[in-house]
Protein backbone atom coordinates (compact mmCIF):
# COMPACT_ATOMS: atom_id res chain seq x y z
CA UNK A 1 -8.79 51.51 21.03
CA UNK A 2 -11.52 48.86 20.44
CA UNK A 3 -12.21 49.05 16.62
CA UNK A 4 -15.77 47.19 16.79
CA UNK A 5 -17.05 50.21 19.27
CA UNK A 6 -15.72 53.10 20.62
CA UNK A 7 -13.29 53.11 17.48
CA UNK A 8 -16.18 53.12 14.69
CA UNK A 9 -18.75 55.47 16.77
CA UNK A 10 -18.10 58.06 14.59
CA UNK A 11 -19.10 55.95 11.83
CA UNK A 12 -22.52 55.56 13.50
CA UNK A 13 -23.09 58.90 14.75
CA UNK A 14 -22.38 60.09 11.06
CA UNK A 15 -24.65 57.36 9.20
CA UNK A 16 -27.49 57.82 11.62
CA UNK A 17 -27.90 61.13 11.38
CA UNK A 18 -29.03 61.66 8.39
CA UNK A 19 -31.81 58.52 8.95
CA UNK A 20 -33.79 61.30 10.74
CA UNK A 21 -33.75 63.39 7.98
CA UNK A 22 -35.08 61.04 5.16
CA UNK A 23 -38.54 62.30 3.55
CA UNK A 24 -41.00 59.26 4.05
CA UNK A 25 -41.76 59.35 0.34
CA UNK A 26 -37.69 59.52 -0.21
CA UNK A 27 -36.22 56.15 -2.91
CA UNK A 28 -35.54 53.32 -0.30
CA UNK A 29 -32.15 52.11 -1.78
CA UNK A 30 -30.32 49.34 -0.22
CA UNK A 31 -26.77 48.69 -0.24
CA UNK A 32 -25.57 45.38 -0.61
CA UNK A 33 -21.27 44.73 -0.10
CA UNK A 34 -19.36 41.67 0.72
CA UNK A 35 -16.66 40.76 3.66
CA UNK A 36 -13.81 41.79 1.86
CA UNK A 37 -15.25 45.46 2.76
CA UNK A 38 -13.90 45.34 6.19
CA UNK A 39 -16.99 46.51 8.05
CA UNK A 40 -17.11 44.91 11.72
CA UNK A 41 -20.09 42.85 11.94
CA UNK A 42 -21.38 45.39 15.15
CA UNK A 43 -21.45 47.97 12.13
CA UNK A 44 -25.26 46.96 11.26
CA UNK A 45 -27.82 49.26 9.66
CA UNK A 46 -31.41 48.50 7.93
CA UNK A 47 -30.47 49.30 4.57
CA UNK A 48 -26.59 47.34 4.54
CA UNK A 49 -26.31 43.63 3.59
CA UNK A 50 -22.92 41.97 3.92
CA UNK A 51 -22.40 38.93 1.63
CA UNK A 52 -19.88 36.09 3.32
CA UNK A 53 -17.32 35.62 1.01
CA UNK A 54 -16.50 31.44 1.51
CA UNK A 55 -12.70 30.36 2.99
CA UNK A 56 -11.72 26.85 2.84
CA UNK A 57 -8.96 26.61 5.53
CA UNK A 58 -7.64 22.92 5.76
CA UNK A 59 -10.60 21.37 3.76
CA UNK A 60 -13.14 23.62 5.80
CA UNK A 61 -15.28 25.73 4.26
CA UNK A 62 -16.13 28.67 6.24
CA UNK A 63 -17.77 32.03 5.96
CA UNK A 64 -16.62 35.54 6.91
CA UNK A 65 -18.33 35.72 10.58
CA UNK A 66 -17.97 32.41 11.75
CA UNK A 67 -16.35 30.92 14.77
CA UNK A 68 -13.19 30.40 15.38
CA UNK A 69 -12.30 31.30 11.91
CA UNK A 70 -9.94 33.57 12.85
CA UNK A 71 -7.69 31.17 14.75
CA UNK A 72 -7.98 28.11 12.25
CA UNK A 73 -6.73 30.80 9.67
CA UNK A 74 -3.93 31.96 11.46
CA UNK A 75 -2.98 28.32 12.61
CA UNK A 76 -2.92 27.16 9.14
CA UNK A 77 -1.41 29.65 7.90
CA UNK A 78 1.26 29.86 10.36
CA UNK A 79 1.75 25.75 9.23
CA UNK A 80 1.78 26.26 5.70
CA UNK A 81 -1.42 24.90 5.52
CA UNK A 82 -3.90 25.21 2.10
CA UNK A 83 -6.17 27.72 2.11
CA UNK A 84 -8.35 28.87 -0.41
CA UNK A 85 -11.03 31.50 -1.03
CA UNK A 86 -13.95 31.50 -3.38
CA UNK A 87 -16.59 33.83 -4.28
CA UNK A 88 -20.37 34.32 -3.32
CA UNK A 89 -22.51 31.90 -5.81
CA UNK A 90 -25.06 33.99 -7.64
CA UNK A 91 -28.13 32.63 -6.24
CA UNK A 92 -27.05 34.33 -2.92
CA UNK A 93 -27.15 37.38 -3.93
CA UNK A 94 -30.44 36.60 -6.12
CA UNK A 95 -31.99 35.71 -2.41
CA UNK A 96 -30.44 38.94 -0.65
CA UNK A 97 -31.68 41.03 -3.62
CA UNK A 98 -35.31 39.24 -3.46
CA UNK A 99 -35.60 39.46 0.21
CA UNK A 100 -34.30 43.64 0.04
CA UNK A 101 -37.60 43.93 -2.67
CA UNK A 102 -39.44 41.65 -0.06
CA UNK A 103 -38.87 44.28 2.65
CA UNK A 104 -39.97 47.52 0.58
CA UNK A 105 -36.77 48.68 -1.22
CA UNK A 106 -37.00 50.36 -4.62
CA UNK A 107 -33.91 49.31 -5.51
CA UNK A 108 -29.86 48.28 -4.61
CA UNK A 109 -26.31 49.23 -4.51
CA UNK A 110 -24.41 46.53 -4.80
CA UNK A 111 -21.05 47.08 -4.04
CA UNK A 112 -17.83 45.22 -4.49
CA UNK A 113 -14.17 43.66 -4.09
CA UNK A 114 -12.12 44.59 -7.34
CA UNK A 115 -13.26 42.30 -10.03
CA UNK A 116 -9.40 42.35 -11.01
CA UNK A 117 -9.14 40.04 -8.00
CA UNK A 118 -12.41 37.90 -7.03
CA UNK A 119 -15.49 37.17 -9.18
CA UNK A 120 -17.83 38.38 -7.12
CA UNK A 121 -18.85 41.62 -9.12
CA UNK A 122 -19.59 39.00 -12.09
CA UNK A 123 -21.51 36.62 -9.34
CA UNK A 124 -23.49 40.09 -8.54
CA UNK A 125 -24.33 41.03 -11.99
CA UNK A 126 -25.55 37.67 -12.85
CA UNK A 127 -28.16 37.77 -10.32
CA UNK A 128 -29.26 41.34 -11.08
CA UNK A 129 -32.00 40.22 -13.61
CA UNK A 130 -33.71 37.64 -11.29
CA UNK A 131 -34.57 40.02 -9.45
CA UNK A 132 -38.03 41.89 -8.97
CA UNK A 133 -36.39 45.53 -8.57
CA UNK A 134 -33.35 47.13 -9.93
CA UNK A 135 -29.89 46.40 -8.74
CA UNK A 136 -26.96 48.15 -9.48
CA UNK A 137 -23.18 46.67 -9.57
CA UNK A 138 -20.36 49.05 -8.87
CA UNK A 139 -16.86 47.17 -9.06
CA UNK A 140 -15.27 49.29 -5.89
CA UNK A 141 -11.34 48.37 -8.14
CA UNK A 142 -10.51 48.03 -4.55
CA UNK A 143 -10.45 46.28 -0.97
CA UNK A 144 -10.68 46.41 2.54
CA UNK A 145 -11.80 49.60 4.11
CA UNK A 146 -11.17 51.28 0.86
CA UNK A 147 -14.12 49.63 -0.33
CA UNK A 148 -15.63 50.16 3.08
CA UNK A 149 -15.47 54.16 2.51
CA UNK A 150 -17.32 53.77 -0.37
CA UNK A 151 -20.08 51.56 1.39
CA UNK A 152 -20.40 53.92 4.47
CA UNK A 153 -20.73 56.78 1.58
CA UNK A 154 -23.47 55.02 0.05
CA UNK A 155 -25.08 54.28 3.21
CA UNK A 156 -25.07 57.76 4.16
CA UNK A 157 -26.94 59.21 0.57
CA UNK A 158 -29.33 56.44 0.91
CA UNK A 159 -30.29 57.29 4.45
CA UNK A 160 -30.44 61.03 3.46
CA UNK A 161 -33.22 59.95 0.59
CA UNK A 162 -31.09 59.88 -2.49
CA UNK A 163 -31.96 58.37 -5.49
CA UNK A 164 -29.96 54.89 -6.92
CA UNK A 165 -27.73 56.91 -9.09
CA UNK A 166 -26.71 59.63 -6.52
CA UNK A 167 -26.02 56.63 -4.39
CA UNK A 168 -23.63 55.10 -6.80
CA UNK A 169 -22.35 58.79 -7.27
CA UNK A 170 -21.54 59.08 -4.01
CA UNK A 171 -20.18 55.58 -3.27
CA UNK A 172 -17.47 56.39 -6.53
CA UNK A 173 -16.64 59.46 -4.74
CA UNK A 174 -15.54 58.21 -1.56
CA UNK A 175 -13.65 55.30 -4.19
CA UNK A 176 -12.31 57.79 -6.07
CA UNK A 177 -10.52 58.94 -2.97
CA UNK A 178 -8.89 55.90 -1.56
CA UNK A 179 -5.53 54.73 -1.36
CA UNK A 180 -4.49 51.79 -0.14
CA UNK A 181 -0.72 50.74 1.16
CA UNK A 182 0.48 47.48 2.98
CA UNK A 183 3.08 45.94 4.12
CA UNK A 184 3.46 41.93 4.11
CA UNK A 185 6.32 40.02 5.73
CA UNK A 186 6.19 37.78 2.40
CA UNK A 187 4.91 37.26 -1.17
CA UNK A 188 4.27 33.52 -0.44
CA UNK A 189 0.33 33.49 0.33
CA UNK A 190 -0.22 36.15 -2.87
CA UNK A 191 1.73 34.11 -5.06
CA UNK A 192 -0.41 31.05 -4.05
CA UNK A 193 -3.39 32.93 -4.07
CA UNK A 194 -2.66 34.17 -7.96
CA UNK A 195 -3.18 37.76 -6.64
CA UNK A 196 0.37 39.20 -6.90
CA UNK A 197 -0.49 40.89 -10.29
CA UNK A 198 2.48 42.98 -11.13
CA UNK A 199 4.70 42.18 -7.91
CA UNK A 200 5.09 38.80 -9.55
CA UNK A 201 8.60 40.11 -11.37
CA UNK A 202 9.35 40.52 -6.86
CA UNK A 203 9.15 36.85 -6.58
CA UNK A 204 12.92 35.76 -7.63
CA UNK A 205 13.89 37.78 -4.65
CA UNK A 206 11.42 36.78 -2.34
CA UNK A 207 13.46 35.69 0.48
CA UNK A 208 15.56 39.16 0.63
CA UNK A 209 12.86 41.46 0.36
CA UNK A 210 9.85 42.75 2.57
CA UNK A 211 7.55 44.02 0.03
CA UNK A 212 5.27 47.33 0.18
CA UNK A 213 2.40 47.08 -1.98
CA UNK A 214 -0.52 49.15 -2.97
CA UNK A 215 -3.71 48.62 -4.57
CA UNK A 216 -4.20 50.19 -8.38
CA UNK A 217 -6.18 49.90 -11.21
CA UNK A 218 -8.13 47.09 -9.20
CA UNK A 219 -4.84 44.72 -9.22
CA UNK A 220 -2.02 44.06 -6.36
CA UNK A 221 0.91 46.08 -7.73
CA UNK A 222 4.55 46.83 -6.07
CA UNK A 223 6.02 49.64 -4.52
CA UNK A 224 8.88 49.22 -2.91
CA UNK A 225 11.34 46.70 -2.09
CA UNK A 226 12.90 47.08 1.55
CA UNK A 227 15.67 44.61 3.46
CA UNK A 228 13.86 44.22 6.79
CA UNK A 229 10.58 44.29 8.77
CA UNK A 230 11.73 47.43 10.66
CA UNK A 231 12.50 49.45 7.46
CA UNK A 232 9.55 48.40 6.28
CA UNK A 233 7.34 49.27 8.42
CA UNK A 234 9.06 53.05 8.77
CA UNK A 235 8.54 53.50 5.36
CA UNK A 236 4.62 52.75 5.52
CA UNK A 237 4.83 55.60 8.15
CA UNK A 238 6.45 57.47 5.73
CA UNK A 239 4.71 56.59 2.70
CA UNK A 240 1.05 57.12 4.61
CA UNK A 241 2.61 60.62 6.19
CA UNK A 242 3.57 61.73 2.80
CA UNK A 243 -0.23 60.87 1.99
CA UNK A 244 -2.09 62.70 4.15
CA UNK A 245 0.52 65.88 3.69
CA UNK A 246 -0.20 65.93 -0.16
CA UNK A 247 -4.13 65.89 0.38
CA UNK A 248 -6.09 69.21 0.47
CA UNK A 249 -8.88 67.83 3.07
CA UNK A 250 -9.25 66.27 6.00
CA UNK A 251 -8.69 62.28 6.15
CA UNK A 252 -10.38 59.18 7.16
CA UNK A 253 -7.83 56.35 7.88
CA UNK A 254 -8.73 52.74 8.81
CA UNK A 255 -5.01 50.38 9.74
CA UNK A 256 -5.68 46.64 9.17
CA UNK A 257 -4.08 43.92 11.16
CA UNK A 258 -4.15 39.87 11.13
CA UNK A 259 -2.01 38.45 13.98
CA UNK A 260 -0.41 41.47 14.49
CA UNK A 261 -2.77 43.98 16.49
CA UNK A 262 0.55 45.61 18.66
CA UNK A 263 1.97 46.66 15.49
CA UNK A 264 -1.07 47.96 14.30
CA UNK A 265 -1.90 50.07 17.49
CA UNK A 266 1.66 51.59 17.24
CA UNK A 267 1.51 52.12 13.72
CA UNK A 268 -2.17 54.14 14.80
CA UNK A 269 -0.20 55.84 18.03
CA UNK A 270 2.68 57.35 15.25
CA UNK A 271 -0.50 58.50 12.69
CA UNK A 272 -2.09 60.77 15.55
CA UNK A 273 1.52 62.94 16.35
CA UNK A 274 1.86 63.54 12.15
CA UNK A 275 2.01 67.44 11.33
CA UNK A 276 -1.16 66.23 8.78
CA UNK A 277 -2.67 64.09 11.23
CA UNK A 278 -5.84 62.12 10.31
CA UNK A 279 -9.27 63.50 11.32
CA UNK A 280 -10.67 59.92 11.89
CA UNK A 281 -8.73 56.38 12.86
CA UNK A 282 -9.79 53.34 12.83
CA UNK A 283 -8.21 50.07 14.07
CA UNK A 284 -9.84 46.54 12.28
CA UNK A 285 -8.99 42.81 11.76
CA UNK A 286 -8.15 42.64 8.09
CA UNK A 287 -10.60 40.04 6.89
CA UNK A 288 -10.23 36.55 6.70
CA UNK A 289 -10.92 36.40 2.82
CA UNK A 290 -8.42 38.64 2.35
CA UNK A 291 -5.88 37.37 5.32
CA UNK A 292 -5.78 34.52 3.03
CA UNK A 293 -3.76 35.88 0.64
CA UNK A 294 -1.90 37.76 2.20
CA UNK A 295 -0.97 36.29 5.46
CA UNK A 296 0.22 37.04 8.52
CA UNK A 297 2.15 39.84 9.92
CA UNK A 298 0.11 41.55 7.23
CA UNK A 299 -0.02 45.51 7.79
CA UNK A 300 -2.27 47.86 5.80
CA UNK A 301 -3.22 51.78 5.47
CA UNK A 302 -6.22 52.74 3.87
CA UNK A 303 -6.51 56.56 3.45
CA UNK A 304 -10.19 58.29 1.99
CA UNK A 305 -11.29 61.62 2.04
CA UNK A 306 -13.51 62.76 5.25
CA UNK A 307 -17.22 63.00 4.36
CA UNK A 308 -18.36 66.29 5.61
């Protein structure tokens, strides 16, 4: 499956069709996320503007996009290497909100990574009165594709005419519905990252562990502890099985990778034979801002209700 085509064409076919729809007198609101959102680059409408979220790998700074990042990460991550992240400064997203008014938008959605673990929903906010039109922040209290739900969902209501509130509305729907698990091979990179949150009390048995996390309350927090990669890994199936089971609708599911694709492809091949398979997959690089801190090997599961 190649997740920056094929794999997200349902993504387009569902966001573009309600662009045809849209009265010409309709609220233009744009949405505005960053890179820890997941969304391939290909994914590119109008109305979406993707902040780069900075990574300094080595003493480089980089943004989320640029080449060869992806190897330089893994490289120096793979030698133990320093790498840091940092958030968007607030005069970019003065400039992105300017040049959205600029174009002929009424106003923004602006969307983003859990303020529990980046300030970039404070770098956002700080901007929002420079600005010639109104913005609105909406901490997602998430990351990755479950953020990314709540983007597409926001895309979709803005497309369809919707006004800035029933954008937001719809955006902490699709949020409302997420759940995130992963698997990491270690705690190392979170602990150096200061994003283990309540997995820290994990970290005197570090070495004997392979840690299952999850995503809550906008923080990193612990799920189970398991004594090898193989167990591990079965109980993600289980744990994302016992998911989609429990749920009353039809599923979305996106499975994150960073220098581990085969994994992630079989992890996808077991998800389509579940009794409660999902009704949309996914397969996508896990960011490099949030590779960072977690590492490699890293496997994760984001599950969202399926917009009708």
């Amino acid at each position: 499956m190649d997740e920056t085509t094929g794999a997200f064409a349902w993504l387009r076919r569902r966001l573009h069709r309600p662009v045809e729809q849209a009265r010409p007198l309709s609220p233009r609101v744009a949405v505005v996320t960053d890179s820890a959102a997941a969304l391939p680059t290909e994914l590119v409408f109008d109305r979406l503007v993707v902040v780069p979220m900075p990574v300094m790998v080595d003493g480089q700074i980089f943004g989320e996009g640029d080449e060869d990042l992806s190897a330089k990460l893994s490289l120096a991550l793979a030698a133990g290497k320093e790498v840091k992240t940092s958030r968007p400064s607030p005069g970019q997203f003065e400039r992105v909100y300017q040049s959205l008014a600029d174009r002929g938008f009424d106003s923004v959605l602006s969307l983003h990574i859990s303020g529990e673990l980046s300030g970039t929903v404070e770098a956002a906010r700080l901007a929002t009165d420079r600005v010639s039109i109104p913005v609105q922040v909406l901490d997602s209290r998430t990351v990755a594709m479950a953020q990314g739900f709540g983007v597409l969902a926001a895309l979709r209501s803005s497309a369809g005419g919707e006004s800035l509130d029933l954008v937001a509305t719809a955006a902490q729907r699709a949020l409302d519905t997420s759940t995130v698990f992963f698997y990491v091979p270690s705690l190392e990179q979170l602990r150096r990252g200061g994003r283990i949150g309540a997995a820290a009390s994990w970290l005197g048995t570090v070495l004997a562990i392979k840690p299952i996390l999850s995503v809550s309350n906008g923080q990193v927090v612990p799920l189970e502890r398991v004594r090898s990669s193989a167990k591990a890994i079965g109980r993600l199936d289980e744990l994302v099985a016992a998911e989609l089971s429990r749920r009353d609708q039809a599923s979305s599911v996106a499975v994150h990778h960073f220098g581990n694709r085969s994994q992630a492809e079989a992890l996808l091949g077991r998800l389509a034979l579940l009794p409660t398979p999902p009704a949309e997959a996914v397969l996508s690089d896990l960011p490099a801002v949030l590779a960072a801190h977690v590492g490699l090997g890293v496997l994760a599961v984001v599950i969202s209700a399926r917009e009708s």
